[in-house]
C-alpha atoms as a PDB file:
ATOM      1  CA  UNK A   1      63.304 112.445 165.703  1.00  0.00           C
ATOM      2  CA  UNK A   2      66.678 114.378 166.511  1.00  0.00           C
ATOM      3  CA  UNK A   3      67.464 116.709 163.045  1.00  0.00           C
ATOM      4  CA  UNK A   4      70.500 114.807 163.453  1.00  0.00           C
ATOM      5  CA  UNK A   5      69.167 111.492 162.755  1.00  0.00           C
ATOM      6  CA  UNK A   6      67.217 113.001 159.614  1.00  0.00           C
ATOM      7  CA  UNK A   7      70.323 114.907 157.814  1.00  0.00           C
ATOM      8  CA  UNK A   8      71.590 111.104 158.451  1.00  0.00           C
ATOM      9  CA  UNK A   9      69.064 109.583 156.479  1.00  0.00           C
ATOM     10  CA  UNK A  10      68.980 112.216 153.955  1.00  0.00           C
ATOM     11  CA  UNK A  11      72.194 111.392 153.198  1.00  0.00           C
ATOM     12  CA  UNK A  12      71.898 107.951 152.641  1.00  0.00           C
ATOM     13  CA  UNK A  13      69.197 108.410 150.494  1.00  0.00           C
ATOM     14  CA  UNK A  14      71.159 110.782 148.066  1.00  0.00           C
ATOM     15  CA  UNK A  15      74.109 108.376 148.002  1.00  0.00           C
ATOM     16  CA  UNK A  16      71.703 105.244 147.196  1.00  0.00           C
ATOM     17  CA  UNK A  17      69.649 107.715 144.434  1.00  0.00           C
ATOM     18  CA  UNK A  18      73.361 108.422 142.884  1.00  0.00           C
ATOM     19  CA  UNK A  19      74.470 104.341 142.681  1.00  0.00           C
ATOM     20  CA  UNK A  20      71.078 103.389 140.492  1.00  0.00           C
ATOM     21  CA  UNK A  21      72.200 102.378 137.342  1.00  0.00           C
ATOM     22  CA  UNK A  22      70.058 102.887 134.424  1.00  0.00           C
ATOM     23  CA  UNK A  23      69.874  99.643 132.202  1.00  0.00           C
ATOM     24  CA  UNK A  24      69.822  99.693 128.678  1.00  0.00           C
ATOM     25  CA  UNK A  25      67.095  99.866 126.690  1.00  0.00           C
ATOM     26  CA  UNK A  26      65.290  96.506 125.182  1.00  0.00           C
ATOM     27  CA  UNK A  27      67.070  95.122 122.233  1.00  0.00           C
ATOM     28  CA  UNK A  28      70.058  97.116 122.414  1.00  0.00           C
ATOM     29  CA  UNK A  29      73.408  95.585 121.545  1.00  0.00           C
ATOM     30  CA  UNK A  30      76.259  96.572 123.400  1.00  0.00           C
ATOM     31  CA  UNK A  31      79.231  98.029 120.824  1.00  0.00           C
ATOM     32  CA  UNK A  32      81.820  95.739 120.749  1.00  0.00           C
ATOM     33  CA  UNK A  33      84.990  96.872 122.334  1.00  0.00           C
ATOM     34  CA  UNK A  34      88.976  95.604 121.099  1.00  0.00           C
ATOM     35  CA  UNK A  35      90.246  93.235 123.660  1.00  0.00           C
ATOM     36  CA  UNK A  36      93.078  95.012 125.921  1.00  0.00           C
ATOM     37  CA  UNK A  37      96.394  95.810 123.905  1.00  0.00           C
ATOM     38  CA  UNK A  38      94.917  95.275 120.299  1.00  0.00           C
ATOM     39  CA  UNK A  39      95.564  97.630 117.692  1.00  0.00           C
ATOM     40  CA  UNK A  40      92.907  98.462 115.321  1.00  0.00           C
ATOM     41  CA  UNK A  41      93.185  96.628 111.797  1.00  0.00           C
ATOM     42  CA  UNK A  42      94.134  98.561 108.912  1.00  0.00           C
ATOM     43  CA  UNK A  43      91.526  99.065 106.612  1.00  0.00           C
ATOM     44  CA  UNK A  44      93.934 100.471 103.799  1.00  0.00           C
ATOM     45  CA  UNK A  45      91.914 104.177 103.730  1.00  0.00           C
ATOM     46  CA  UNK A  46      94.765 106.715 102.340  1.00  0.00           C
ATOM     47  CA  UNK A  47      93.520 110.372 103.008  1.00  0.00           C
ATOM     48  CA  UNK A  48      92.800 111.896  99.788  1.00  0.00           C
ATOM     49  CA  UNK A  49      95.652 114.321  98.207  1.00  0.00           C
ATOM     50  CA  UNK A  50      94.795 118.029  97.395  1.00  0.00           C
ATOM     51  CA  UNK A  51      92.796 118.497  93.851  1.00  0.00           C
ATOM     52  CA  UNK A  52      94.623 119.917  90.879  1.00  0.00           C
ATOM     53  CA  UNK A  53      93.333 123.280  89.583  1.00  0.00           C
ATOM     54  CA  UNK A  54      94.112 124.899  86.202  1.00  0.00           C
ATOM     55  CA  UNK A  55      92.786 128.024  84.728  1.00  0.00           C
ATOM     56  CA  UNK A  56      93.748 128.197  80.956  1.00  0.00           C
ATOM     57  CA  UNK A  57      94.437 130.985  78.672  1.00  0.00           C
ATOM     58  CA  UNK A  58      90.939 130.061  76.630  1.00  0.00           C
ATOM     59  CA  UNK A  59      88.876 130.904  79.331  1.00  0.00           C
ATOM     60  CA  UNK A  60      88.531 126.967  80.532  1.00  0.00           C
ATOM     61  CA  UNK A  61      88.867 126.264  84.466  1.00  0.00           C
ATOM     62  CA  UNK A  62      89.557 122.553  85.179  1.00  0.00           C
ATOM     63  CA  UNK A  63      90.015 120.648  88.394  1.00  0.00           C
ATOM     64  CA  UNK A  64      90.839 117.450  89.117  1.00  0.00           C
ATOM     65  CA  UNK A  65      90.898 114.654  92.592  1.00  0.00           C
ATOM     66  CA  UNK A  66      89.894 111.652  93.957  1.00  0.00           C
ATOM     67  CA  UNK A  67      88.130 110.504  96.999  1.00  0.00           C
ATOM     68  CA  UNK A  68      87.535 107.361  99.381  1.00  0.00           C
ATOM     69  CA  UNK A  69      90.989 105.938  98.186  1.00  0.00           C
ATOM     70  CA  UNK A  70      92.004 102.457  99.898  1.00  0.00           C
ATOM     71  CA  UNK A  71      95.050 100.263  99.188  1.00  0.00           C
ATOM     72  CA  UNK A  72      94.825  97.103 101.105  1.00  0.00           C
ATOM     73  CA  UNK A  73      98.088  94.940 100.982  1.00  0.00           C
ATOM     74  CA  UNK A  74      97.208  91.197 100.447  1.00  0.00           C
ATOM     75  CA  UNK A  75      99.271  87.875 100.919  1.00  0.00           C
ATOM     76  CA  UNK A  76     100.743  86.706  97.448  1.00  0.00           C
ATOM     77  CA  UNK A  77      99.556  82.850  96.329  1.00  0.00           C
ATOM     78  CA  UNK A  78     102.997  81.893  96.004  1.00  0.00           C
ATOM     79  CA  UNK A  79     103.885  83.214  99.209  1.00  0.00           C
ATOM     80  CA  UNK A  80     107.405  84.615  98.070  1.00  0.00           C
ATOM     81  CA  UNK A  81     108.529  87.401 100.244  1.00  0.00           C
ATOM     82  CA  UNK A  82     109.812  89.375  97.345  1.00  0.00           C
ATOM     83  CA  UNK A  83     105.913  89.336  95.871  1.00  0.00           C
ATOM     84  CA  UNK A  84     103.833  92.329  96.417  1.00  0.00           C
ATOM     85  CA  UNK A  85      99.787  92.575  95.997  1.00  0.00           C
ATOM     86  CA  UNK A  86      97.069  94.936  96.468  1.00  0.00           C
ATOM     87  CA  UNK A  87      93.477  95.407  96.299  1.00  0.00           C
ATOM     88  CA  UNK A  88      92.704  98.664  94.854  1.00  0.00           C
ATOM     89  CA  UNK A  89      89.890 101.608  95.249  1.00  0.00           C
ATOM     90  CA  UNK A  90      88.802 105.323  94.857  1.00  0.00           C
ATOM     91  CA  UNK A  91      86.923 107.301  93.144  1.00  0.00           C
ATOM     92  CA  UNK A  92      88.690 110.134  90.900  1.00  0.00           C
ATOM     93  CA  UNK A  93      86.109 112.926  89.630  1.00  0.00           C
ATOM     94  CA  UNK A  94      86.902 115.939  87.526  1.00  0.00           C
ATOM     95  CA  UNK A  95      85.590 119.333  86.426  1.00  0.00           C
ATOM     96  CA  UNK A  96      85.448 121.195  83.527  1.00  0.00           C
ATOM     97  CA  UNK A  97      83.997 124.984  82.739  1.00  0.00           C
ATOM     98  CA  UNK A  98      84.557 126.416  79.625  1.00  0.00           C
ATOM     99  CA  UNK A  99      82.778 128.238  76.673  1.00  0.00           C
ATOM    100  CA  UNK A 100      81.783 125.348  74.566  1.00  0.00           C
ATOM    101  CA  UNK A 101      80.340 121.863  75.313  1.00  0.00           C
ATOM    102  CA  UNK A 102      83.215 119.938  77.129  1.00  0.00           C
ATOM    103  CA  UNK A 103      84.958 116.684  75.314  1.00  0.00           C
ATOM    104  CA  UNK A 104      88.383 114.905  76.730  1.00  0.00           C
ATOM    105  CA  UNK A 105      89.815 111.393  78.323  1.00  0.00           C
ATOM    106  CA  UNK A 106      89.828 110.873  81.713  1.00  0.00           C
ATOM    107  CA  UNK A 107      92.948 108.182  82.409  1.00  0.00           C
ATOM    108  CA  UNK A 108      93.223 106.601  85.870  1.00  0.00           C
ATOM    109  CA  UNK A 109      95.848 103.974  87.409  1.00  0.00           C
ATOM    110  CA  UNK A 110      98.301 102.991  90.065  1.00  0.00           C
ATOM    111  CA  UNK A 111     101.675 103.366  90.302  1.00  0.00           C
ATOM    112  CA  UNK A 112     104.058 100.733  92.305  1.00  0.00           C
ATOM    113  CA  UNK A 113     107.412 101.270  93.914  1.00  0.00           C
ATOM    114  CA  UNK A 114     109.685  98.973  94.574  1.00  0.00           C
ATOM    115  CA  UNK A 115     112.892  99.967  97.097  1.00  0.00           C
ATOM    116  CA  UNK A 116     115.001  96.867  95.634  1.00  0.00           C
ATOM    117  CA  UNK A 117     114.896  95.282  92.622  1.00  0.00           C
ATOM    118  CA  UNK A 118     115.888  91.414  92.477  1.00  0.00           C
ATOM    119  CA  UNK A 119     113.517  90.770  89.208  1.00  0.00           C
ATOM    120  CA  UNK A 120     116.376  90.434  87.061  1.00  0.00           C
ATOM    121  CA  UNK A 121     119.343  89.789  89.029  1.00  0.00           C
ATOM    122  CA  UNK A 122     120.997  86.452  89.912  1.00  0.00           C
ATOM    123  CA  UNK A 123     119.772  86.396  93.470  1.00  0.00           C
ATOM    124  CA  UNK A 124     122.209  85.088  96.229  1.00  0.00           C
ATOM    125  CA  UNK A 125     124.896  82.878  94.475  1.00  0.00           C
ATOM    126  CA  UNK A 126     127.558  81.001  96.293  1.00  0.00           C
ATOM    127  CA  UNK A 127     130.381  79.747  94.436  1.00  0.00           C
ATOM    128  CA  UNK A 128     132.688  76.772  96.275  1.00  0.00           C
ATOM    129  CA  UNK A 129     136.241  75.807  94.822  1.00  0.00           C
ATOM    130  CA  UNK A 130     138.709  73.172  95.671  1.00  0.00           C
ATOM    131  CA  UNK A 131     142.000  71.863  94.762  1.00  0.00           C
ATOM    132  CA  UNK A 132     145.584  70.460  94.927  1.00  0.00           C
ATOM    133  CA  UNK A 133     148.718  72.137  95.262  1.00  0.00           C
ATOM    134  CA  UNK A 134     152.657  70.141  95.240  1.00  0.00           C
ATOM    135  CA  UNK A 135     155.306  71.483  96.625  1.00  0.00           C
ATOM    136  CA  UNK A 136     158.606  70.922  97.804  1.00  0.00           C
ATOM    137  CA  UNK A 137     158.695  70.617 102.275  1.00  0.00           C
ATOM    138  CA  UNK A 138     161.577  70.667 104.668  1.00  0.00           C
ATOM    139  CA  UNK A 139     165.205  68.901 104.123  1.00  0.00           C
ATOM    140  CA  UNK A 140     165.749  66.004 105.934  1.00  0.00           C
ATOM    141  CA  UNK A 141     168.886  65.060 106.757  1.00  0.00           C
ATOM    142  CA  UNK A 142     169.975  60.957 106.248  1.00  0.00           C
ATOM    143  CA  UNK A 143     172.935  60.825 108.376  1.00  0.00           C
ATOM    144  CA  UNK A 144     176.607  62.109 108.973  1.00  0.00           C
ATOM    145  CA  UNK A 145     177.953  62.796 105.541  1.00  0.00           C
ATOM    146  CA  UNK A 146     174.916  61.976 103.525  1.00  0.00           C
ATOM    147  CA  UNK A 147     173.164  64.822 101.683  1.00  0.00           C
ATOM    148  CA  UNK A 148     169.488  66.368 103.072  1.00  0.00           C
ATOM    149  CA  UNK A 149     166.480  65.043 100.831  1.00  0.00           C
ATOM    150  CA  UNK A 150     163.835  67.238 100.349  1.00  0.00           C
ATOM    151  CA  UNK A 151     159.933  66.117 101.018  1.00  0.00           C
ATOM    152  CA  UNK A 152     157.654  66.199  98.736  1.00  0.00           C
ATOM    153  CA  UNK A 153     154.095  68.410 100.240  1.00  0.00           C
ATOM    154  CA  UNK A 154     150.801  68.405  99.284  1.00  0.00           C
ATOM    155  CA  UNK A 155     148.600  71.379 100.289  1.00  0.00           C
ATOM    156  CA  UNK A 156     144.709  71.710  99.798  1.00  0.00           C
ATOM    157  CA  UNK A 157     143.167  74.398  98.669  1.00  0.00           C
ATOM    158  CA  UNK A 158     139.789  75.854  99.435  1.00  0.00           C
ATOM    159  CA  UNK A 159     137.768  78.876  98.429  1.00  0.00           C
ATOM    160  CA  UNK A 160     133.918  79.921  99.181  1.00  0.00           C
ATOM    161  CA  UNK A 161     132.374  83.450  97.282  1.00  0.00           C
ATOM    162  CA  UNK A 162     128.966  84.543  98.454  1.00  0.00           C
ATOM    163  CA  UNK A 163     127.067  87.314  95.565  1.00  0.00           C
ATOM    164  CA  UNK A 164     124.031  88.729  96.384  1.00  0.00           C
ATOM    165  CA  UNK A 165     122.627  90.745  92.851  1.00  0.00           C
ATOM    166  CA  UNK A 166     120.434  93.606  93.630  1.00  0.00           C
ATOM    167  CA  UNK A 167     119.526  96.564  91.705  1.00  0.00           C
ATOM    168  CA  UNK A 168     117.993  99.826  92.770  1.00  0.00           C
ATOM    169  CA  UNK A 169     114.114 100.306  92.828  1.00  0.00           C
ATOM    170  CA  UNK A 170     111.494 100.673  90.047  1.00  0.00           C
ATOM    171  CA  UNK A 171     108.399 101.988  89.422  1.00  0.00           C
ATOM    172  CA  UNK A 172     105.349  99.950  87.556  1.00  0.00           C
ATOM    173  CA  UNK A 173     102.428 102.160  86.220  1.00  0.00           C
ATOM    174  CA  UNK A 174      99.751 100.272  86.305  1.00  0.00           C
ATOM    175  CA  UNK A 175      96.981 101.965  83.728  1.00  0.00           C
ATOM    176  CA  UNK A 176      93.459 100.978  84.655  1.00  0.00           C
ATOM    177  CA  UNK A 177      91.021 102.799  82.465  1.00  0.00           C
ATOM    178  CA  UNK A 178      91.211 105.359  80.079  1.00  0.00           C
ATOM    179  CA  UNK A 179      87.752 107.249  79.431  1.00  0.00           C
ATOM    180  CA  UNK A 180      86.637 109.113  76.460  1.00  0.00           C
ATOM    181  CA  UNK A 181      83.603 111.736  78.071  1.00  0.00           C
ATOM    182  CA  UNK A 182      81.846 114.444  76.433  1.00  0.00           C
ATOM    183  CA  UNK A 183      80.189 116.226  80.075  1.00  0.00           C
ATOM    184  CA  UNK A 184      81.125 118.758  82.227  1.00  0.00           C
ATOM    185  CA  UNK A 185      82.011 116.381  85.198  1.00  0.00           C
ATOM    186  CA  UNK A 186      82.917 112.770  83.991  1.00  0.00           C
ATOM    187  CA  UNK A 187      84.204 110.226  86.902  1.00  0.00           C
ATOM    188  CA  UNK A 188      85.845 106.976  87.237  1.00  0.00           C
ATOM    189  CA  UNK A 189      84.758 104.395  90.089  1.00  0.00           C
ATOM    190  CA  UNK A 190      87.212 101.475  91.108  1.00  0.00           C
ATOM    191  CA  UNK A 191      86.553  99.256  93.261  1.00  0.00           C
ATOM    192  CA  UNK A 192      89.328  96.255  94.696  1.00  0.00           C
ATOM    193  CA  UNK A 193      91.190  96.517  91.731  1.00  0.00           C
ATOM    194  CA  UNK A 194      94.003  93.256  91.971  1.00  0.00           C
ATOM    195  CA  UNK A 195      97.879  94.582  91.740  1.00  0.00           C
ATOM    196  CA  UNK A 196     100.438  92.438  91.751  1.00  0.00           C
ATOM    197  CA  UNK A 197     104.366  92.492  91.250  1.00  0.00           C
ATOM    198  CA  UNK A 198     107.469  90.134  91.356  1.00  0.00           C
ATOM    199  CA  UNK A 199     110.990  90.398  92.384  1.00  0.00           C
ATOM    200  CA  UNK A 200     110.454  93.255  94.989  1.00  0.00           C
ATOM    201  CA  UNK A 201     112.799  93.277  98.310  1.00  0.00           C
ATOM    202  CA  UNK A 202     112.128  95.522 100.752  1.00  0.00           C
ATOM    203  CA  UNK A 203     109.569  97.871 101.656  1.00  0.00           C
ATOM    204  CA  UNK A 204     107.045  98.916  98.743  1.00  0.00           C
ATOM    205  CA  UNK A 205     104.639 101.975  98.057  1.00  0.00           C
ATOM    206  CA  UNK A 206     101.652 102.274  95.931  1.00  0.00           C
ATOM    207  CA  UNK A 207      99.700 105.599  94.927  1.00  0.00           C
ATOM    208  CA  UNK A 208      97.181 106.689  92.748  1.00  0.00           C
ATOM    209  CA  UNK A 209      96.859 109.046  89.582  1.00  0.00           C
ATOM    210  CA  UNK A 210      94.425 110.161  86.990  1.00  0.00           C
ATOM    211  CA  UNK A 211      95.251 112.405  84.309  1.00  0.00           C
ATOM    212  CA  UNK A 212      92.049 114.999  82.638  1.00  0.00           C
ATOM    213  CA  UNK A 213      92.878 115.941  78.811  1.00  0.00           C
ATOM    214  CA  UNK A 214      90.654 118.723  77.807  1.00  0.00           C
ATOM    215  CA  UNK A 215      90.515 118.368  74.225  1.00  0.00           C
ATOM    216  CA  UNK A 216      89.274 121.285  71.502  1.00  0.00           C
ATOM    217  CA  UNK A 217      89.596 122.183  67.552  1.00  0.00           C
ATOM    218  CA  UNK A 218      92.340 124.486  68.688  1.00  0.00           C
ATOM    219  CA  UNK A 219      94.367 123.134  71.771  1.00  0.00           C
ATOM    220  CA  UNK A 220      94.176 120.529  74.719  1.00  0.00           C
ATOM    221  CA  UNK A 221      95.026 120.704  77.818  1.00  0.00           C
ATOM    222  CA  UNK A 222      96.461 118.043  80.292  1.00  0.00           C
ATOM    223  CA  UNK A 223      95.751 118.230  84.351  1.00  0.00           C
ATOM    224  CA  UNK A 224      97.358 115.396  86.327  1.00  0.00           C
ATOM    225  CA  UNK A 225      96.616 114.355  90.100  1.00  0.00           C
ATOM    226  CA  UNK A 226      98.594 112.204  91.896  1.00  0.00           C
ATOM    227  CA  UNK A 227      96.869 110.447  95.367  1.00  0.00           C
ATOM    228  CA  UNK A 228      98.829 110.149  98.576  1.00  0.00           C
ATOM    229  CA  UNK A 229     101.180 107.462  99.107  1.00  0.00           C
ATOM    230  CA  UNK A 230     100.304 104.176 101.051  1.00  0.00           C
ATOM    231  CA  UNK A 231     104.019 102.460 102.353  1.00  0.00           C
ATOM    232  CA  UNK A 232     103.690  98.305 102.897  1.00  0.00           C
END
């Protein structure tokens, strides 16, 4: 055969051996994939914030955080557009190191804010008037040598007034456990905690914060740590 004809076929062969396709194994599912142009749903995870560290004058060293934080927005049951609620979670841990057996509160909630308040305004008011008003018109003259009469008018009158009352935002703390502990590292766990506020127009932001009061015969000590902030 001319060595032509076999580099030919040589070829070939290396172009079929790259094409085989190697199926998948038995049993395996394939992962599922988003359909073209869909954005990935929003699971509610807020990254956590950096922990709060103290060293006190007693020789105590405290630190404080949270972890696996997730504020999902949900639709309101009375489906007013100036109702806001959430389903809550994280866990918030804290150290203590001292000289003595540690003994405090641990105090975790949530803290809502609002960009407009309507909660205890009038709303949108619109306010309609009418009315009447006589007057005297034009002369008009009778004839040659006859004085002019005057005619009587009578002119309506109408007024609309649109109000809109709004008030600058607000914050609601929302407490959600406070924790007497006597341990070196005491933690609170919440899980889909339900949130809810009224009279709220505009966009809205929730957080998170837990606050670590070292407490001894001689002084106490208070550590705050506030999560990042998830915008709805």
């Amino acid at each position: 055969m001319p060595i032509s004809a076999v580099v030919r076929r040589a070829a070939v062969l290396a172009v079929s051996l790259a094409v085989v396709v190697i199926p998948p194994p038995a049993g395996a599912e394939p992962e599922p994939q988003l359909p073209p142009g869909a954005v990935s749903p929003d699971d509610g995870s807020v990254p956590p914030n950096t922990p709060a560290r103290l060293t006190t004058p007693d020789g105590w060293t405290l630190a404080l955080g949270g972890k696996d934080e997730r504020h999902i927005p949900i639709k309101p049951l009375t489906t007013a557009v100036s109702s806001r609620e959430y389903l809550s979670s994280g866990t918030f841990v804290a150290s203590l190191v001292g000289p003595e057996p540690p003994h405090g509160v641990l105090e975790v909630g949530y803290e809502i804010g609002c960009g407009i308040d309507m909660s205890t305004a009038n709303g949108v008011n619109m306010a309609n008037g009418g009315g009447i008003a006589p007057s005297l018109g034009a002369e008009l003259p009778l004839g040659p040598g006859q004085p002019p009469v005057l005619i009587p008018l009578i002119t309506p009158q109408y007024s609309s007034v649109v109000s809109v009352g709004l008030k600058p935002g607000f914050v609601v703390v929302v407490p959600v456990i406070r924790k007497e502990f006597r341990g070196a590292n005491p933690w609170v766990m919440i899980s889909d905690f339900h949130m809810k506020i009224d009279g709220c127009v505009g966009q809205s932001f929730v957080r998170s914060y837990s606050t670590l009061t070292r407490i001894t015969e001689e002084s106490d000590v208070v550590l705050s740590y506030v999560g990042n902030t998830k915008a709805v």
